[in-house]
C-alpha atoms as a PDB file:
ATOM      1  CA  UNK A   1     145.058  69.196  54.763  1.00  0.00           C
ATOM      2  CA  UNK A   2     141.969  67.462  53.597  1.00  0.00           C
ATOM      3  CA  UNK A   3     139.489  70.312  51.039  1.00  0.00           C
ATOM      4  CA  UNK A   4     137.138  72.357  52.440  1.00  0.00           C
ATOM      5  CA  UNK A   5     133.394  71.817  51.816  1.00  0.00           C
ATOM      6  CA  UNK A   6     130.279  74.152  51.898  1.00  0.00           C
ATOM      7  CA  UNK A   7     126.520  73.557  50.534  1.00  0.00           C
ATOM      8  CA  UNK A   8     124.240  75.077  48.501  1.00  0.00           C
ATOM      9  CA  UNK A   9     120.591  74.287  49.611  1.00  0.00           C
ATOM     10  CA  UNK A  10     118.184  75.213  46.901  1.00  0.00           C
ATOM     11  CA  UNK A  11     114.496  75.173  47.888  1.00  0.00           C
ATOM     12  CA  UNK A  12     111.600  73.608  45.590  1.00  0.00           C
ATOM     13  CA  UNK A  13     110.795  77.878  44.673  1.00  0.00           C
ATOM     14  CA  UNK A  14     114.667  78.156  43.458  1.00  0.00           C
ATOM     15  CA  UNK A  15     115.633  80.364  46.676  1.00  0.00           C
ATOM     16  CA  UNK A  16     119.355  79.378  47.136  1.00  0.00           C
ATOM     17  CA  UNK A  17     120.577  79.552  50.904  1.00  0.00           C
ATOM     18  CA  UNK A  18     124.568  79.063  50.503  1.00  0.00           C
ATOM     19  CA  UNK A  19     125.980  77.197  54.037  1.00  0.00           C
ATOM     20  CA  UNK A  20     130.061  78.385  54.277  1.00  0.00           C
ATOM     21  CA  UNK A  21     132.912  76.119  55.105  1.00  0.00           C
ATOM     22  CA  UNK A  22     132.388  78.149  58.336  1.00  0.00           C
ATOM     23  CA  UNK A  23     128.824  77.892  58.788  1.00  0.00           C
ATOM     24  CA  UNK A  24     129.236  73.866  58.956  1.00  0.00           C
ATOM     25  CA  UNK A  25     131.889  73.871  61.302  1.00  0.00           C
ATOM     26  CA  UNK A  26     135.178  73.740  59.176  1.00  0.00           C
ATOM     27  CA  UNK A  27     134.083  70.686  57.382  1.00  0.00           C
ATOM     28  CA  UNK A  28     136.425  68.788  55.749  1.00  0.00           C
ATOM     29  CA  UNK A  29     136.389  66.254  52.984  1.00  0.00           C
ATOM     30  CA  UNK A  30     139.373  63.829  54.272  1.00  0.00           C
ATOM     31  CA  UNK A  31     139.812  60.663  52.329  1.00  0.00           C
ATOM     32  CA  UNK A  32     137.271  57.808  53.471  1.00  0.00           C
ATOM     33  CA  UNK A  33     133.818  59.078  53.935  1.00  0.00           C
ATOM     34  CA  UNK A  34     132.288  62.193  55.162  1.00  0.00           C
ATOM     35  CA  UNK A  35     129.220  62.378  56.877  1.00  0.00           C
ATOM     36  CA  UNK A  36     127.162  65.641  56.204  1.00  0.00           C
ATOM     37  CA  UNK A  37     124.075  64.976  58.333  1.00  0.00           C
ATOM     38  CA  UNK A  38     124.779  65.842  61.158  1.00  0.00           C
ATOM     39  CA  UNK A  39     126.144  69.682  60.570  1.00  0.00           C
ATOM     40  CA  UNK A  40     123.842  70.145  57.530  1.00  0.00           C
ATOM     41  CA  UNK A  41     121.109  69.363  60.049  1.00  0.00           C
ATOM     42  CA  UNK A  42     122.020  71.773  62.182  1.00  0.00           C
ATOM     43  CA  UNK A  43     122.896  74.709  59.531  1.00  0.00           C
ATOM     44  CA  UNK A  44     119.266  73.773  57.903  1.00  0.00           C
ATOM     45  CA  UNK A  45     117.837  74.123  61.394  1.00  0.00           C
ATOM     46  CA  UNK A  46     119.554  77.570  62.353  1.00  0.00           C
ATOM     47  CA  UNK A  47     118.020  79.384  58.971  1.00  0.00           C
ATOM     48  CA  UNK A  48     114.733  77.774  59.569  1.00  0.00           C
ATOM     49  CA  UNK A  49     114.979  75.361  57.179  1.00  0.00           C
ATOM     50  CA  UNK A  50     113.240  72.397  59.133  1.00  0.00           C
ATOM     51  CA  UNK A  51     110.120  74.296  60.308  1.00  0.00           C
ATOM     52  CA  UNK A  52     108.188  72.759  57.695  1.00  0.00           C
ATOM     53  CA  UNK A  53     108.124  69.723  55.238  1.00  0.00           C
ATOM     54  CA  UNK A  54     109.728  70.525  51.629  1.00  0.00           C
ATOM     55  CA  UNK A  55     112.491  68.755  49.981  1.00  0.00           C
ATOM     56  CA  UNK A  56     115.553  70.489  49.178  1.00  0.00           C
ATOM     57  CA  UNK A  57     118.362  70.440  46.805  1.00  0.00           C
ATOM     58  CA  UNK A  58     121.504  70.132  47.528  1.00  0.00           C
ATOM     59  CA  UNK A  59     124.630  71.589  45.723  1.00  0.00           C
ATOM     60  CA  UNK A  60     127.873  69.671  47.644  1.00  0.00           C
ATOM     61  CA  UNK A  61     131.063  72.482  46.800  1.00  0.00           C
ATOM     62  CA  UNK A  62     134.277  70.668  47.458  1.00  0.00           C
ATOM     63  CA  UNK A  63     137.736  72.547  46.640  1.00  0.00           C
ATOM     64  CA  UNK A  64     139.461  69.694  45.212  1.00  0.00           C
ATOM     65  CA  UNK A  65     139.908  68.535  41.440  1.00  0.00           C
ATOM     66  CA  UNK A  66     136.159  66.521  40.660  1.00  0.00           C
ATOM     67  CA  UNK A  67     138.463  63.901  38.984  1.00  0.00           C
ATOM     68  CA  UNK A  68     139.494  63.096  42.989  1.00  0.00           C
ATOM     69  CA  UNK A  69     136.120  62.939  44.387  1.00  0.00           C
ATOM     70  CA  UNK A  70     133.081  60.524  44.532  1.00  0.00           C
ATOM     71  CA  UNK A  71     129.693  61.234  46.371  1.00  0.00           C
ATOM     72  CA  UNK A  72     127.249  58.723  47.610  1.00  0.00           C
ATOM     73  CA  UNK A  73     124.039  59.724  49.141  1.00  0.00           C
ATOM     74  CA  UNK A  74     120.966  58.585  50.697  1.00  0.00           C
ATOM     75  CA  UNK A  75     118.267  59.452  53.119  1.00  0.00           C
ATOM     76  CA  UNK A  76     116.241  57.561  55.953  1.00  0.00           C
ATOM     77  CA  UNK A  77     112.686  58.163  56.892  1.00  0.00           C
ATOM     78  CA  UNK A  78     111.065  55.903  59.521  1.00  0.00           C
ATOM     79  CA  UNK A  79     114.013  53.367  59.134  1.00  0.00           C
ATOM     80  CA  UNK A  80     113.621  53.197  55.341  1.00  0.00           C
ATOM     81  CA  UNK A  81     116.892  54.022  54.011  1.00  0.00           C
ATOM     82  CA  UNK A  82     117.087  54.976  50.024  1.00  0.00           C
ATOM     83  CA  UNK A  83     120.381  55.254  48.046  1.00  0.00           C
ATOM     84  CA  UNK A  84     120.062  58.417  45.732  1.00  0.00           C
ATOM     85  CA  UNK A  85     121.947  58.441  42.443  1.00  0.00           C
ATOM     86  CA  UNK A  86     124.335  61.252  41.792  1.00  0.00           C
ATOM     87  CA  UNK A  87     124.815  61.578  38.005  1.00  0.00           C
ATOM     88  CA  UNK A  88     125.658  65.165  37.523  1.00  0.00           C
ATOM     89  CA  UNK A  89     129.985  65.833  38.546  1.00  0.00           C
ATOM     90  CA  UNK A  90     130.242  69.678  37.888  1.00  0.00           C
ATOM     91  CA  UNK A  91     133.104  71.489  38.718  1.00  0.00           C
ATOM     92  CA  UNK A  92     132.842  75.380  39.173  1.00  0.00           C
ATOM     93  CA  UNK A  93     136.038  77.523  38.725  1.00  0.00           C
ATOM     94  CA  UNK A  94     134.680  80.345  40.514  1.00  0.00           C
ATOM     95  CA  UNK A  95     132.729  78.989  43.749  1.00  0.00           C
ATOM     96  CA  UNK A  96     131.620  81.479  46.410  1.00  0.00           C
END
């Protein structure tokens, strides 16, 4: 069975809001991509998170090895999409 995956959301004040495997909908990583927008929209939009502009952080938590696992991101506003560079691969023995 593909790992589970849950998301930290860290606002620009440092308030983290951690988002459970349950609270996106039993997300999955399986092998190909995985699409987060859609259920990260909606988690972000059930805490309040969307009410006003602000950019976030996010914190991806995968339970797999990080040697397994490669994230690509990227946003689009108005139909101008951006590629973000992820440089950081951390792995955390003890995630929530």
């Amino acid at each position: 069975m593909p790992p589970r995956v849950a998301i930290d959301v860290v606002e620009p004040n440092g308030k983290v809001h951690y988002f459970s495997n349950e609270m996106l909908n039993g997300l999955r990583a399986a092998k190909g991509v995985t699409k987060l927008a859609g259920v990260l929209r909606e988690a972000l939009f059930m805490k309040g998170l969307l009410e006003q502009e602000q950019m976030l952080q996010l914190k991806v938590i995968v339970e797999q090895s990080g040697s397994g696992l490669t994230l690509y991101s990227a946003y689009n506003v108005d139909g101008d999409r951006g590629w973000i560079q992820n440089d950081s691969q951390r792995v955390y023995d003890n995630t929530p």
